[in-house]
C-alpha atoms as a PDB file:
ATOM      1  CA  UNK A   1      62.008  35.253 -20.602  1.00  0.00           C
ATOM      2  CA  UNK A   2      64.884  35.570 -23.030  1.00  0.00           C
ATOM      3  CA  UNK A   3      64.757  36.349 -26.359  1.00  0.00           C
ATOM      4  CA  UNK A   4      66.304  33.376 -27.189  1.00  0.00           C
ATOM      5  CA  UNK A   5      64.250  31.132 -25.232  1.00  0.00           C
ATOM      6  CA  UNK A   6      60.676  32.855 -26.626  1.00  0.00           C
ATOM      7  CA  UNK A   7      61.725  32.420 -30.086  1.00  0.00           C
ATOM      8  CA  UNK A   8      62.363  28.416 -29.218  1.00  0.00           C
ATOM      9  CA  UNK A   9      59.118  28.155 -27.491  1.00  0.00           C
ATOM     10  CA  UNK A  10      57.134  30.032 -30.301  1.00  0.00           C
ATOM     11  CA  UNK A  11      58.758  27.583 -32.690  1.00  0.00           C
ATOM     12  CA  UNK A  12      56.924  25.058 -30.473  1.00  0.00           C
ATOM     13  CA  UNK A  13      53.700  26.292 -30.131  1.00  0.00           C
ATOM     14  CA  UNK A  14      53.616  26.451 -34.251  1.00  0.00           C
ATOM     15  CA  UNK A  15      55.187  23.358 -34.478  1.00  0.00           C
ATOM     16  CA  UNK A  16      52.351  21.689 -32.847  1.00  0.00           C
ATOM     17  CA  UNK A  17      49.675  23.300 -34.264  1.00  0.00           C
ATOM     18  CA  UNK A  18      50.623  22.375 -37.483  1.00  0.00           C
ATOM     19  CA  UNK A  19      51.562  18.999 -36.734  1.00  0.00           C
ATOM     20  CA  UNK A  20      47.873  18.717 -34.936  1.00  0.00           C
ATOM     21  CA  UNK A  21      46.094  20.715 -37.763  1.00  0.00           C
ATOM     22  CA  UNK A  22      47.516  17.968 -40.479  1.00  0.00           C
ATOM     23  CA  UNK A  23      45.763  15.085 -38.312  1.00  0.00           C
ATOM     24  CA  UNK A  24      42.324  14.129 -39.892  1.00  0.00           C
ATOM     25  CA  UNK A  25      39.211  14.571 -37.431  1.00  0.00           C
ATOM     26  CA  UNK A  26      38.759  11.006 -37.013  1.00  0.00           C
ATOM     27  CA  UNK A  27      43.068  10.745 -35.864  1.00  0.00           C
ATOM     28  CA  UNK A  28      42.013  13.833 -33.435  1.00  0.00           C
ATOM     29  CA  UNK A  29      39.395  11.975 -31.865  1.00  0.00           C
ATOM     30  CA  UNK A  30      41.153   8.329 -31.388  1.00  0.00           C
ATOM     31  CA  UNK A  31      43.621  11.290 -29.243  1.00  0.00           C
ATOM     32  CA  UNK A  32      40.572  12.601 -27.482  1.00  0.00           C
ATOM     33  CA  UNK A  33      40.945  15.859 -28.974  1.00  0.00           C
ATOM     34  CA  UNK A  34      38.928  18.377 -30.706  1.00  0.00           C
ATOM     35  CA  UNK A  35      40.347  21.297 -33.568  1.00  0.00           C
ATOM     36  CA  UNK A  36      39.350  23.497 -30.961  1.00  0.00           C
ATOM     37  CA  UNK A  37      41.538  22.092 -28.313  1.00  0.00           C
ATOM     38  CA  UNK A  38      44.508  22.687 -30.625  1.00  0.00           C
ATOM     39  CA  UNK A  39      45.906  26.072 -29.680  1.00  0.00           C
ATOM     40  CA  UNK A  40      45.048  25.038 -26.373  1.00  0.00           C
ATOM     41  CA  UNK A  41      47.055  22.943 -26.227  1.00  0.00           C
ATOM     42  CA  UNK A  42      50.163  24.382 -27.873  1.00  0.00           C
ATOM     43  CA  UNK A  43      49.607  27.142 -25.896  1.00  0.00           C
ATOM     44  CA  UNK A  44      51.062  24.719 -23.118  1.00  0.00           C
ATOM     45  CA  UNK A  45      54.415  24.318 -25.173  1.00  0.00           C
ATOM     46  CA  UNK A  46      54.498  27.889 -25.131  1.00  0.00           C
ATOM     47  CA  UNK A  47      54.826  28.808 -21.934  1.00  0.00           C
END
């Protein structure tokens, strides 16, 4: 992978866990998410 490319999709990945993190844990549910499925999850932008 480029270095170029990693930086973008490391952007990503802490992009959405911050954007996920800021949801309350009632928001998280209605989603059908848990905190722990976060960086789960933005692991799969990260890739």
């Amino acid at each position: 992978m480029n270095p170029i490319r990693l930086a973008k999709s490391w952007i990503n990945y802490r992009r959405t866990v911050a954007e996920l993190g800021g949801l309350s844990n009632h928001a998280l549910s209605d989603i059908g998410i848990t905190r722990y499925d976060i960086r789960n999850i933005a692991a799969r932008s990260f890739r």
